[in-house]
N, C-alpha and C. Protein backbone atom coordinates (compact mmCIF):
# COMPACT_ATOMS: atom_id res chain seq x y z
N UNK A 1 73.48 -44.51 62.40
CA UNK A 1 74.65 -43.63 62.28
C UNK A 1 75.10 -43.13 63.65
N UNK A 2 74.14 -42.60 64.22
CA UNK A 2 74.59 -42.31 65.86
C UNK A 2 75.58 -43.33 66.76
N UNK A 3 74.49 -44.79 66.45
CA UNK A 3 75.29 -45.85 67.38
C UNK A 3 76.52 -45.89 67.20
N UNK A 4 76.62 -45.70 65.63
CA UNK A 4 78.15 -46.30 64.69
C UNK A 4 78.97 -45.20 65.55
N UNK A 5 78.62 -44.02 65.51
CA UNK A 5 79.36 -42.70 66.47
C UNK A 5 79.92 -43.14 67.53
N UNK A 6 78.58 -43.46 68.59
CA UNK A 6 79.31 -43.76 70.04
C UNK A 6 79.86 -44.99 70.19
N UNK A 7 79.76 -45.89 69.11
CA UNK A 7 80.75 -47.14 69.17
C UNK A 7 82.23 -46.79 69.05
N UNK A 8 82.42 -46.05 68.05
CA UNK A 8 84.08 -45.73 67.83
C UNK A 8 84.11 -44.83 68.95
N UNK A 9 83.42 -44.30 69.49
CA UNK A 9 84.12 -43.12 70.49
C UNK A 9 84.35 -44.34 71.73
N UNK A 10 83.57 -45.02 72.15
CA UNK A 10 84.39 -46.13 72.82
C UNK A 10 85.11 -47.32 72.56
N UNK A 11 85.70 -47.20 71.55
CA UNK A 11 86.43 -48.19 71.24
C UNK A 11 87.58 -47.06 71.51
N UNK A 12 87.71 -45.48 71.18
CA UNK A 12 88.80 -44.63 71.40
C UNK A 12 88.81 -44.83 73.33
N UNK A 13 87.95 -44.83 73.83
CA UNK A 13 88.05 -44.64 75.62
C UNK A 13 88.51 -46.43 75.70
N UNK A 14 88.27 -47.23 75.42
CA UNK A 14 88.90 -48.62 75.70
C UNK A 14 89.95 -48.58 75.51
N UNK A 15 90.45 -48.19 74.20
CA UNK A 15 91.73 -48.35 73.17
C UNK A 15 92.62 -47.56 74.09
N UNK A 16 92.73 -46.39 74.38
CA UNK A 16 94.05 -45.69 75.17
C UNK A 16 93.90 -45.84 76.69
N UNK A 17 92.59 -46.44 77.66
CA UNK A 17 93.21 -47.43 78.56
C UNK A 17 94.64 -47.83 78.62
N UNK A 18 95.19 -48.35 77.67
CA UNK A 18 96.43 -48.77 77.50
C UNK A 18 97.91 -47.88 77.94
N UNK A 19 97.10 -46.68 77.89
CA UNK A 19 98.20 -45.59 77.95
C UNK A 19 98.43 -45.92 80.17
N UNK A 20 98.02 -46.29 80.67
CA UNK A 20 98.09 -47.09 82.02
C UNK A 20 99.20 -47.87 81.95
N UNK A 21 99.36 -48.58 81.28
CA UNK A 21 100.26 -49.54 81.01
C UNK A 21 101.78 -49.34 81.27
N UNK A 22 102.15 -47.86 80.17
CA UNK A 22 103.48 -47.32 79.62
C UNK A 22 103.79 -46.64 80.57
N UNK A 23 104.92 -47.50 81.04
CA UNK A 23 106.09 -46.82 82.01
C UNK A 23 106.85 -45.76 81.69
N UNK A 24 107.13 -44.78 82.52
CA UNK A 24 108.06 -43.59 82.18
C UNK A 24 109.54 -43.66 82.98
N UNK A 25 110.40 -43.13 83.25
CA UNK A 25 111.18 -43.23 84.49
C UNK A 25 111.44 -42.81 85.11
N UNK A 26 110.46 -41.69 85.52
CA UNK A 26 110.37 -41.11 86.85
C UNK A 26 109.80 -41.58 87.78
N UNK A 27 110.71 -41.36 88.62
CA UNK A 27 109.63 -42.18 89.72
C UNK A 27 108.58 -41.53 90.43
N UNK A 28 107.31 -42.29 91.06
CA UNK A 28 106.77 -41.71 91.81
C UNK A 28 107.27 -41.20 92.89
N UNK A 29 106.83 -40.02 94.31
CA UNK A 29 107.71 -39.80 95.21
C UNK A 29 107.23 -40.34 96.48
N UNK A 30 106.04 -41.22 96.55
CA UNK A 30 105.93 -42.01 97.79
C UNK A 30 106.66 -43.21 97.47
N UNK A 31 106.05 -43.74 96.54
CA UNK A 31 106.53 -45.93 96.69
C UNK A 31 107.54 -45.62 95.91
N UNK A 32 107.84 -44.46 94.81
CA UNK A 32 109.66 -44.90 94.27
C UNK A 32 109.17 -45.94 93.12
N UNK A 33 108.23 -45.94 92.47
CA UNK A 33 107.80 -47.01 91.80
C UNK A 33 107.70 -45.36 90.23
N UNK A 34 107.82 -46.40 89.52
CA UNK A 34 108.31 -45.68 87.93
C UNK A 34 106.29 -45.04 87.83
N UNK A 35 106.35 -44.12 87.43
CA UNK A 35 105.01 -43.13 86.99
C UNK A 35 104.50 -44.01 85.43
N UNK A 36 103.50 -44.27 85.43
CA UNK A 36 102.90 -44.82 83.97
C UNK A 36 102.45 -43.26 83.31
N UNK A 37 102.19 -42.88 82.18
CA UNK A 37 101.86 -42.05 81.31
C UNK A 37 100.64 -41.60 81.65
N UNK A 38 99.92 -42.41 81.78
CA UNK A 38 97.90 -41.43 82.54
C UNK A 38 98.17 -40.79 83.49
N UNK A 39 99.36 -41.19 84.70
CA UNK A 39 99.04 -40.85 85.87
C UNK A 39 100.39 -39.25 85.42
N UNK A 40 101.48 -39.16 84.46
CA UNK A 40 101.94 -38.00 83.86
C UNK A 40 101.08 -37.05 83.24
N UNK A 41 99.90 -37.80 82.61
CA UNK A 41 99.16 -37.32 82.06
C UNK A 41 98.16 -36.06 82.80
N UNK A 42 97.61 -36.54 84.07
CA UNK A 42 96.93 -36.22 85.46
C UNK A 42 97.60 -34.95 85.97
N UNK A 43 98.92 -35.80 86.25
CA UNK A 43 99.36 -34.54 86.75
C UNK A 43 100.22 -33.24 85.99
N UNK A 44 100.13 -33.84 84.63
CA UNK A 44 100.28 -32.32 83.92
C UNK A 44 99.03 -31.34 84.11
N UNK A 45 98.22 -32.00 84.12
CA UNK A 45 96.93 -30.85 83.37
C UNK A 45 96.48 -30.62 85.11
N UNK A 46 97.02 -30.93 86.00
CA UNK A 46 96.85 -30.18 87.36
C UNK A 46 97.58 -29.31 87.52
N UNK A 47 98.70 -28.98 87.18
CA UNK A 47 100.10 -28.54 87.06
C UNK A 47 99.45 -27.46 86.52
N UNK A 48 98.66 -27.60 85.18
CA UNK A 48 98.24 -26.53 84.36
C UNK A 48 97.40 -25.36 85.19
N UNK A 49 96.22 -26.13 85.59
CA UNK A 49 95.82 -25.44 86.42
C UNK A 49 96.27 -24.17 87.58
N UNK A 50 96.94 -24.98 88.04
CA UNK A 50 98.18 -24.29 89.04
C UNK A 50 98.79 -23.37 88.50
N UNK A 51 99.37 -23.40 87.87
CA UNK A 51 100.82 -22.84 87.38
C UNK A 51 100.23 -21.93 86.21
N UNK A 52 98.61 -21.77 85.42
CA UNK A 52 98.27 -20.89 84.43
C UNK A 52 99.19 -19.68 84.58
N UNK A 53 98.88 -19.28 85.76
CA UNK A 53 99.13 -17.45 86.20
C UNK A 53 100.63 -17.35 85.71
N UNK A 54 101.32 -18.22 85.55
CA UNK A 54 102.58 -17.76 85.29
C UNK A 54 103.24 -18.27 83.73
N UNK A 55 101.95 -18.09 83.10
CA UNK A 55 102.38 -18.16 81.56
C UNK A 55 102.68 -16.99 80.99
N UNK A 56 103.38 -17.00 80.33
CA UNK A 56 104.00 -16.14 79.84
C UNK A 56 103.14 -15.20 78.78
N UNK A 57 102.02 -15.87 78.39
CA UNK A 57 100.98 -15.45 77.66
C UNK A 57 100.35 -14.87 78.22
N UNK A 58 99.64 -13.51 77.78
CA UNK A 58 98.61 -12.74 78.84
C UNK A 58 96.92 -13.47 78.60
N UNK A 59 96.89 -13.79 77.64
CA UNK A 59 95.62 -14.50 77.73
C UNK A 59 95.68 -15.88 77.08
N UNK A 60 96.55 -16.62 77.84
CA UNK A 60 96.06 -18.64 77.92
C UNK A 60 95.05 -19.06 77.37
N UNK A 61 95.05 -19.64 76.48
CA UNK A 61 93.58 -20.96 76.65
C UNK A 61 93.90 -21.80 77.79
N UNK A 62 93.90 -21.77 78.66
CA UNK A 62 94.28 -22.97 79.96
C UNK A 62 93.22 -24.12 79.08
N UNK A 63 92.34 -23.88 78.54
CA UNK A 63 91.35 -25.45 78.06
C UNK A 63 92.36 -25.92 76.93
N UNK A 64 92.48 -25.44 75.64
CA UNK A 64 93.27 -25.99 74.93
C UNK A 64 94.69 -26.35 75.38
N UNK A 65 95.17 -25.83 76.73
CA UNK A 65 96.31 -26.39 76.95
C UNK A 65 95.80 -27.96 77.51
N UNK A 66 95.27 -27.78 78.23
CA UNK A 66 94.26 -29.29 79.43
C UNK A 66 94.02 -30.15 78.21
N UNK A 67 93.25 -29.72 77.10
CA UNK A 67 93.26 -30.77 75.79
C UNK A 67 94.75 -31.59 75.18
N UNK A 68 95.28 -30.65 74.92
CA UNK A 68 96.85 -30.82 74.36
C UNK A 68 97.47 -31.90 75.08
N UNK A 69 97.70 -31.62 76.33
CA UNK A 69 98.49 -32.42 77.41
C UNK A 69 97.45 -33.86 77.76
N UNK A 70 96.39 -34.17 77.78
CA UNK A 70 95.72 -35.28 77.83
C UNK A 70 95.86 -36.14 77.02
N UNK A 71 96.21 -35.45 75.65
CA UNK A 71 96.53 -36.21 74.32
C UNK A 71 97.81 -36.66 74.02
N UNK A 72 98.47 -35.89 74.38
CA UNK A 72 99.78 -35.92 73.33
C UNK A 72 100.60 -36.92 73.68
N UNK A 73 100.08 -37.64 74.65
CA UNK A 73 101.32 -39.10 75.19
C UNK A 73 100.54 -40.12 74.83
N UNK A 74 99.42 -40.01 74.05
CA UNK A 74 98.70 -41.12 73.81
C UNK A 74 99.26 -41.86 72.53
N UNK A 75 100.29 -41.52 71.99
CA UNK A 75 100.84 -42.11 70.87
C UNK A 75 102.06 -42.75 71.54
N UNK A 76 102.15 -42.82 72.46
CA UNK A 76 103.20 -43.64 73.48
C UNK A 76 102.50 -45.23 73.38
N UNK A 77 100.88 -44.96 73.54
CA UNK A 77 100.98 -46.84 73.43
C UNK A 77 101.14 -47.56 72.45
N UNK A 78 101.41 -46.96 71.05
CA UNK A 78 102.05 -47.85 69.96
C UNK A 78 104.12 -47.90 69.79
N UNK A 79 104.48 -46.11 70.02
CA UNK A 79 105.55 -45.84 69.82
C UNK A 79 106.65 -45.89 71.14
N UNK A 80 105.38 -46.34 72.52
CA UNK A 80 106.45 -46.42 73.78
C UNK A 80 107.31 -45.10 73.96
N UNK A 81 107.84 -45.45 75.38
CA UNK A 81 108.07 -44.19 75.73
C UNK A 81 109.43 -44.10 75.69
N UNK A 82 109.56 -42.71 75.15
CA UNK A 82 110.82 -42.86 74.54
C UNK A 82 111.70 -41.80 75.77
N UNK A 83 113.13 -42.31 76.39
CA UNK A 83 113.97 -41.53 77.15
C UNK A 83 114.44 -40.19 76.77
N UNK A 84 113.70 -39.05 77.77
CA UNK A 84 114.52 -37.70 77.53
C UNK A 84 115.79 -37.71 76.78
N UNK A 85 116.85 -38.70 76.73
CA UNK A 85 118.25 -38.70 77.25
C UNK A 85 118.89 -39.33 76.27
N UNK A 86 117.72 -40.38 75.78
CA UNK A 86 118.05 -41.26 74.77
C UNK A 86 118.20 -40.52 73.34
N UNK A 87 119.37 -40.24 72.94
CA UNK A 87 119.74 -39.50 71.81
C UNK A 87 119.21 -40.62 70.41
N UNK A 88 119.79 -41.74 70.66
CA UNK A 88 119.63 -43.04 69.22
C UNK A 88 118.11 -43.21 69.95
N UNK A 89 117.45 -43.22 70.46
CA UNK A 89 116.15 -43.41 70.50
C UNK A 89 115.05 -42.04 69.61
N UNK A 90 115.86 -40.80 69.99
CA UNK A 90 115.04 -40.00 70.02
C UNK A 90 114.71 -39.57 68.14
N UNK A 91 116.08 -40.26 67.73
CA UNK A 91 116.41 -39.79 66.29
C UNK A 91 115.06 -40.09 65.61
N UNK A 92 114.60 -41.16 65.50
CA UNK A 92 113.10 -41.41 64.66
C UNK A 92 111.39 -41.47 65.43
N UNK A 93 112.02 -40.34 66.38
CA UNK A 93 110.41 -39.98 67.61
C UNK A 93 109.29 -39.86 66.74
N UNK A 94 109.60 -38.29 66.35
CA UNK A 94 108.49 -38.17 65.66
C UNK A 94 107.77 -38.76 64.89
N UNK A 95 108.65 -39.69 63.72
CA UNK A 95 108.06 -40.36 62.86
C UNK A 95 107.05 -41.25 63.61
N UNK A 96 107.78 -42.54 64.49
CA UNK A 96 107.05 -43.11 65.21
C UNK A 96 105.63 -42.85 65.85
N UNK A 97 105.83 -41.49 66.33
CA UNK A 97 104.51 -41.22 67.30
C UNK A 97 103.77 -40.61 66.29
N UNK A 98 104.13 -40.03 64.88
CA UNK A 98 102.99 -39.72 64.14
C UNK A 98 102.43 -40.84 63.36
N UNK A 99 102.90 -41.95 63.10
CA UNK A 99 102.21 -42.91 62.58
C UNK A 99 101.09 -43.43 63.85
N UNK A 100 101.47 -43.16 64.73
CA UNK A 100 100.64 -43.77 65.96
C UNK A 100 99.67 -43.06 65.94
N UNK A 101 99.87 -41.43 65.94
CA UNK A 101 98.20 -40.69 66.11
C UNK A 101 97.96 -40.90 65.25
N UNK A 102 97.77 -41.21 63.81
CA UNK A 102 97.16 -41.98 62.87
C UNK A 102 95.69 -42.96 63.45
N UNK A 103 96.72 -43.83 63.65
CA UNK A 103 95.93 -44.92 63.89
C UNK A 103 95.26 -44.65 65.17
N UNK A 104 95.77 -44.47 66.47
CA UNK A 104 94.82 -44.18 67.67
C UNK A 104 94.01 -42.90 67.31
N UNK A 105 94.18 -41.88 66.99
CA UNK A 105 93.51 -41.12 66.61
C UNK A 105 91.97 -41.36 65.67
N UNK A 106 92.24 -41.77 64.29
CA UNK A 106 91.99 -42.85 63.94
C UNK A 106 90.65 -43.64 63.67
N UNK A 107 90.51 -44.27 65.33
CA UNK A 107 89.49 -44.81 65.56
C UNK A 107 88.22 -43.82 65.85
N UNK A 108 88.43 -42.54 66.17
CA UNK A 108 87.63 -41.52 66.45
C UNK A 108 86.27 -41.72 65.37
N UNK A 109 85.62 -40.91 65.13
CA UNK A 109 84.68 -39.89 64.43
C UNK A 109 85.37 -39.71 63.59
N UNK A 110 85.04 -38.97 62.29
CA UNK A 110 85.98 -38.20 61.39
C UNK A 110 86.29 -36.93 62.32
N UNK A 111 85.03 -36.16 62.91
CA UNK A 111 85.75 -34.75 63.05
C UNK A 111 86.99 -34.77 64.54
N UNK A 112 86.30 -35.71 64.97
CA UNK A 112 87.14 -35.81 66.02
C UNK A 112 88.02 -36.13 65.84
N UNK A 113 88.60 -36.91 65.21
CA UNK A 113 89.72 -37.54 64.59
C UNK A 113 90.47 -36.59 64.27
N UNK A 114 90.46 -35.82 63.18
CA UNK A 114 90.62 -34.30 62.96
C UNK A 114 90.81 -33.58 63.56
N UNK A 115 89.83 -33.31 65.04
CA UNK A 115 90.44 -32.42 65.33
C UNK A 115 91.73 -32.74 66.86
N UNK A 116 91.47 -34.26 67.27
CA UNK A 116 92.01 -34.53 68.00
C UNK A 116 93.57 -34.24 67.55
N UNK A 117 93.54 -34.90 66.16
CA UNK A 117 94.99 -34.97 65.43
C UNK A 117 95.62 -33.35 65.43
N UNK A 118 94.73 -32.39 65.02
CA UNK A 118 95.46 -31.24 65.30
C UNK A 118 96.05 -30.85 66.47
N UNK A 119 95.52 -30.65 67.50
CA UNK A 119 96.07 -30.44 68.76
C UNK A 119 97.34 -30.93 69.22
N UNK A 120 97.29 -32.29 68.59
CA UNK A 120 98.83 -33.13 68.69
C UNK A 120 99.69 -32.35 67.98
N UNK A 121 99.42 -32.34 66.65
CA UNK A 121 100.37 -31.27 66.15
C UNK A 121 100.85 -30.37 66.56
N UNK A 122 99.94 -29.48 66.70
CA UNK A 122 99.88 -27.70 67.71
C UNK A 122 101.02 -28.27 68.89
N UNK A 123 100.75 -29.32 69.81
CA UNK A 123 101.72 -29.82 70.31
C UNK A 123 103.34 -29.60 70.14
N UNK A 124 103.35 -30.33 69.21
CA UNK A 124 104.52 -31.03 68.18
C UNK A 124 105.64 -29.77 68.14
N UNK A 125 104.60 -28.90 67.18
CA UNK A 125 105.24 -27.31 66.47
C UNK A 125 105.54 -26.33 67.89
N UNK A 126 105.00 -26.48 68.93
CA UNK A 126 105.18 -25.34 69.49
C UNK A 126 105.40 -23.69 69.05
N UNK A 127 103.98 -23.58 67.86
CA UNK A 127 104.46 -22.44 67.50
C UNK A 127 103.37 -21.71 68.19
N UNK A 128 101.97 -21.91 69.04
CA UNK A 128 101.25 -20.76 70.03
C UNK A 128 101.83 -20.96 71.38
N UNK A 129 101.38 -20.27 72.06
CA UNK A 129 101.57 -19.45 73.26
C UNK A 129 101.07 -21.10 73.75
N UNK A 130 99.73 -21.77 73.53
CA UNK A 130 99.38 -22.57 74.52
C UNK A 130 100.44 -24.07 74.39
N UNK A 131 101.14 -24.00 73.10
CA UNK A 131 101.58 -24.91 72.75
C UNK A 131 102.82 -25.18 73.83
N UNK A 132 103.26 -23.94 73.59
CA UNK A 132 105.22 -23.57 74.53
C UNK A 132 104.30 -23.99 75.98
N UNK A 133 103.05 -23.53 76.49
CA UNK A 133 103.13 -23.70 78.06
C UNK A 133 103.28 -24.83 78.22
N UNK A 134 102.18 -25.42 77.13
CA UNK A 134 101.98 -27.61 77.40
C UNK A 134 103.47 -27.91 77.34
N UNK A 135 104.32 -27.33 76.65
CA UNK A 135 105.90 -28.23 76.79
C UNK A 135 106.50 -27.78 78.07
N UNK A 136 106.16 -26.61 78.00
CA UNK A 136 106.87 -26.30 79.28
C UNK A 136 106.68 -27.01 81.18
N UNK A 137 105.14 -26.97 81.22
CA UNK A 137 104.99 -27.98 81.89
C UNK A 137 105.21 -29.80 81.93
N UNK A 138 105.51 -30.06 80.79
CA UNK A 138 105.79 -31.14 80.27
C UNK A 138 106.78 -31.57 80.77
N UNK A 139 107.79 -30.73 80.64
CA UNK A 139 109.70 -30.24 80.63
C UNK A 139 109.62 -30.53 81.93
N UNK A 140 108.74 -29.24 82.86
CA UNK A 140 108.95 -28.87 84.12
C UNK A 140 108.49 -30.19 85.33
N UNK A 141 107.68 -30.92 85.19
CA UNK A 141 107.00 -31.92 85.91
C UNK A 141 108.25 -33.14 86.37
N UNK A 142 108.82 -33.29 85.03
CA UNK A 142 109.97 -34.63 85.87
C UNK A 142 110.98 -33.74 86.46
N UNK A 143 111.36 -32.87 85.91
CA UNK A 143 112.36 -32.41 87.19
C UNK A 143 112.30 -32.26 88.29
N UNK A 144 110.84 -31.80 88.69
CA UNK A 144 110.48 -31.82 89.89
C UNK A 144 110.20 -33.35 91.09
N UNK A 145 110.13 -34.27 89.73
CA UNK A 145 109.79 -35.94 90.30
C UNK A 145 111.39 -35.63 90.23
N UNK A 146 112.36 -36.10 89.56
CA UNK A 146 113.93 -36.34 89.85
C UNK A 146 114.35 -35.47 91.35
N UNK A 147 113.67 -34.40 91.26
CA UNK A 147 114.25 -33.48 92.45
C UNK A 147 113.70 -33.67 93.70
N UNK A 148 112.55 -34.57 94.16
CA UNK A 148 111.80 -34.73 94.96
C UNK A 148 112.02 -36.57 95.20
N UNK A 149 113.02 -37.08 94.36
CA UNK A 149 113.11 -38.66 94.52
C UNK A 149 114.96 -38.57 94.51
N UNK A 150 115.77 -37.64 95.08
CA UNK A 150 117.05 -37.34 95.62
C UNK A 150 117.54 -37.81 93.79
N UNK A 151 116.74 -37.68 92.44
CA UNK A 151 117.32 -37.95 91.44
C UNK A 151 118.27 -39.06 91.02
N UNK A 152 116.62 -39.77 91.24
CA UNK A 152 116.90 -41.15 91.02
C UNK A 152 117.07 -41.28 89.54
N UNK A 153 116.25 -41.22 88.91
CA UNK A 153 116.15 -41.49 87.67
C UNK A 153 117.85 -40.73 86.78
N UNK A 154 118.06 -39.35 87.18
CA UNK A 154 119.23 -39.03 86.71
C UNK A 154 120.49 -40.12 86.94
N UNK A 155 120.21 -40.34 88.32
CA UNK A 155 121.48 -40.88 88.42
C UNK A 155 122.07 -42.63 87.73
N UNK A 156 120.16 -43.33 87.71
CA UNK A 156 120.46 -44.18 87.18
C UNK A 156 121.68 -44.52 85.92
N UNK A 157 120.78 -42.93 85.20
CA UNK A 157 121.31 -43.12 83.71
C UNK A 157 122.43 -42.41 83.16
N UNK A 158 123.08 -41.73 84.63
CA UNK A 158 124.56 -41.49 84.26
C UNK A 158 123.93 -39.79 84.01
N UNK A 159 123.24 -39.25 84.37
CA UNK A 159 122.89 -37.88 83.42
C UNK A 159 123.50 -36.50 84.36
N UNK A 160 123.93 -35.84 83.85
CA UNK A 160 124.54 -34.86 84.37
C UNK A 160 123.59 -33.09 84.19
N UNK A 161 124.31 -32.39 85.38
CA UNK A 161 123.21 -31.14 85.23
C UNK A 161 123.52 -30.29 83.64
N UNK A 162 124.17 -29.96 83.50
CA UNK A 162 124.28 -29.72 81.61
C UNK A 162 123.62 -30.17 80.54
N UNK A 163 123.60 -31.47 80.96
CA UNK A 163 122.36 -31.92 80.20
C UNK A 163 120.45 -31.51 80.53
N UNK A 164 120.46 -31.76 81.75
CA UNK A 164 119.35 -31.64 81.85
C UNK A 164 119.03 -30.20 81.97
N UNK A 165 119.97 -29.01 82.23
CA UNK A 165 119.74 -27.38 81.77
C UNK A 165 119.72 -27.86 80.46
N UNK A 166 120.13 -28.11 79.21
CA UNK A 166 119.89 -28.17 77.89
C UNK A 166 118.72 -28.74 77.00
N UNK A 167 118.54 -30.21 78.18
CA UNK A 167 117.17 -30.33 77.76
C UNK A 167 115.89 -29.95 78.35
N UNK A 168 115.77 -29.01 79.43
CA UNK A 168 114.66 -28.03 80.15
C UNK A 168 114.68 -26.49 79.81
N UNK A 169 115.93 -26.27 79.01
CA UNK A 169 115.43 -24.90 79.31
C UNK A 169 114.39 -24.10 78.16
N UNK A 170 114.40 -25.01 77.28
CA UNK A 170 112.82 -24.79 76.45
C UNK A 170 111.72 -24.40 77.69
N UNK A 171 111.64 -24.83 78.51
CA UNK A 171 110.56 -24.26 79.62
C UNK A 171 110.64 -22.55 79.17
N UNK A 172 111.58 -21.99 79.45
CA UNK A 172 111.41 -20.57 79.66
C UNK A 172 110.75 -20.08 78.46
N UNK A 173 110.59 -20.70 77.06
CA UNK A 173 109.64 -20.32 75.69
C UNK A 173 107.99 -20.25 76.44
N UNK A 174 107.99 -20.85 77.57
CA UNK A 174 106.10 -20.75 77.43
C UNK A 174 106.00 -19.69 79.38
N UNK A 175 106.87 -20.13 79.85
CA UNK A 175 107.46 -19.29 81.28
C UNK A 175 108.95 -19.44 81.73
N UNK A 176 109.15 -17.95 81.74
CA UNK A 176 110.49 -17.24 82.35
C UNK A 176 110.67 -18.04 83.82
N UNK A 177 109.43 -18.02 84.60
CA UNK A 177 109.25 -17.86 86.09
C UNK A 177 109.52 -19.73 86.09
N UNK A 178 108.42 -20.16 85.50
CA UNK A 178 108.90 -21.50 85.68
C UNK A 178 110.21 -21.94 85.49
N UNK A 179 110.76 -21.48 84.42
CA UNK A 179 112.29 -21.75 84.16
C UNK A 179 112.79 -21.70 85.13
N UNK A 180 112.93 -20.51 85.79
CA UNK A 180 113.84 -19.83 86.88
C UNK A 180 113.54 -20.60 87.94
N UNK A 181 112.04 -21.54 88.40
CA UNK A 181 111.91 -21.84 89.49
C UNK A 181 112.95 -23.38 89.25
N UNK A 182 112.66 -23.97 88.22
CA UNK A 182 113.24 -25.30 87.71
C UNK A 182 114.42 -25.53 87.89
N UNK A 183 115.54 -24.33 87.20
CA UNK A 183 116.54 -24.38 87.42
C UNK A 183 117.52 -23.98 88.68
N UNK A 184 116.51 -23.17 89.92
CA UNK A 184 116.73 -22.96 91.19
C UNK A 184 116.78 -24.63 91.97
N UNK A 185 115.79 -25.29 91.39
CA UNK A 185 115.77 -26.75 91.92
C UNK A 185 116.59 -27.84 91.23
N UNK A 186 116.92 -27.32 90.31
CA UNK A 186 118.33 -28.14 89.70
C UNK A 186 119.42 -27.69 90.55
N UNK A 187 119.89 -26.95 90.63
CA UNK A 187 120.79 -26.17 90.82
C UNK A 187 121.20 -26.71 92.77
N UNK A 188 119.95 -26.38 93.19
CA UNK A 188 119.95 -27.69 94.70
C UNK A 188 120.07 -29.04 94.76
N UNK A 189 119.82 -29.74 93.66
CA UNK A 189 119.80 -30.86 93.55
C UNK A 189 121.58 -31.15 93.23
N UNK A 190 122.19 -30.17 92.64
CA UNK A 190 123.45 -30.66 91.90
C UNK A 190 124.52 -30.20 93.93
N UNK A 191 123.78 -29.57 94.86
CA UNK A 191 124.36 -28.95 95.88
C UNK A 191 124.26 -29.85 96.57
N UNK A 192 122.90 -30.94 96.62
CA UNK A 192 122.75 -31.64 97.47
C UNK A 192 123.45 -33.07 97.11
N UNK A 193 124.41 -32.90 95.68
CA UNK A 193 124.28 -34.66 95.30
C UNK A 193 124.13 -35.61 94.66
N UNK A 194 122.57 -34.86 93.81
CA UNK A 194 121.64 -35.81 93.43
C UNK A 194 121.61 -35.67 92.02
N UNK A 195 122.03 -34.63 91.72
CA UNK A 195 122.43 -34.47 90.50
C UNK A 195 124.24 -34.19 90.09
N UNK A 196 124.85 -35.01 89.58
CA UNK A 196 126.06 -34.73 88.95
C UNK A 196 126.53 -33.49 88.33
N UNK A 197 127.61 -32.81 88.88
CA UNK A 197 127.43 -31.38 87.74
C UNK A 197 128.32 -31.75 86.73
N UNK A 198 128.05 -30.46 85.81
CA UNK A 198 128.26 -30.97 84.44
C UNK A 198 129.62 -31.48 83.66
N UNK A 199 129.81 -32.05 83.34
CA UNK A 199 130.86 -33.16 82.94
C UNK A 199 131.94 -31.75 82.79
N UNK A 200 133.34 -32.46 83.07
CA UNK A 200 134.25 -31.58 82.88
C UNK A 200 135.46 -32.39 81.13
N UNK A 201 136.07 -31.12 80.78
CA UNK A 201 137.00 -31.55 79.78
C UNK A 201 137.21 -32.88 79.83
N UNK A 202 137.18 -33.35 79.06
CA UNK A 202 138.59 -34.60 78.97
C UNK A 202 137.32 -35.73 79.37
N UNK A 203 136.33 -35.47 80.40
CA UNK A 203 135.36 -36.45 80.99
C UNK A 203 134.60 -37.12 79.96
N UNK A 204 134.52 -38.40 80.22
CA UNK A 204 133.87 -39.38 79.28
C UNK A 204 132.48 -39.13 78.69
């Protein structure tokens, strides 16, 4: 019974390996080369670290956030990664990525399985304190890659600052301060260029 244990628990550490794979489209800010999901993954839960003190919560789980954020893109290697921006993509997300923690999940233990799957949820709902920070850093991390790569990725895809204030400012649900710092660096980015400001009347 034990072996049978640590067999599925590495077939779970083999199995999301994969999450290496899945491209995002931010770019990195040395080589300019697109960020895969582990290495988003990495640097959320450093981010976390960093940035605890300015949760909006007076007492954080910073661990259950570090759990949350390790997990929650791991349903990217069945459901792929789906574009901030992409509206007809985004319409059937959830469904997608919850059939995925299913199955990657899944392979676990029962309890682990269980309890891995909750955390995703807790994720999902953003209804605790640790939940809003994990999005918020979530939110907050590519803006800072778009804003630090002269917003590349925005500009590829036509995206304008209206949009991306609309889809970041959920940040301020888990931090005010982060918000405020985010949108200080939007706000340079649209001064410097790199971001388009926001579409006017009549504009396509």
């Amino acid at each position: 019974m034990e072996h049978e244990r640590l067999e599925r628990q590495v077939r779970f550490i083999l199995e999301v390996d994969k999450l290496k794979e899945i491209f995002r489209q931010t770019l990195c800010t040395q080589s300019r080369r697109r960020e895969n999901d582990a290495e988003h993954s990495w640097h959320l839960c450093l981010a976390v670290i960093v940035l605890a003190e300015h949760a909006d919560a007076p007492a954080l789980d910073v661990l259950r956030v570090l759990k949350m954020l390790i997990l929650h893109d791991l349903v990217e290697i069945d459901a792929g990664d789906t574009f901030a921006y992409d509206t007809a993509g985004m319409a059937g997300q959830h469904e997608r990525e919850a059939v995925a923690a299913d199955r990657i999940f899944g392979i676990l233990p029962a309890d682990q399985s269980v309890g891995f799957r909750a955390l995703w949820d807790e994720f999902e709902g953003r209804r605790t304190p640790e939940a809003r920070f994990a999005h918020a850093v979530d939110r907050f991390q590519p803006v800072l890659l778009n804003c630090a790569t002269e917003g590349a990725a925005w500009k590829r895809h036509g995206i304008t600052a209206d949009r991306v204030i609309a889809r970041n400012a959920a940040i301020a649900d888990g931090s005010v301060e982060v918000w405020e710092e985010a949108l200080r660096r939007i706000n340079e980015a649209v001064g410097a260029g790199h971001l388009a400001p926001a579409a006017g009347p009549g504009s396509a």
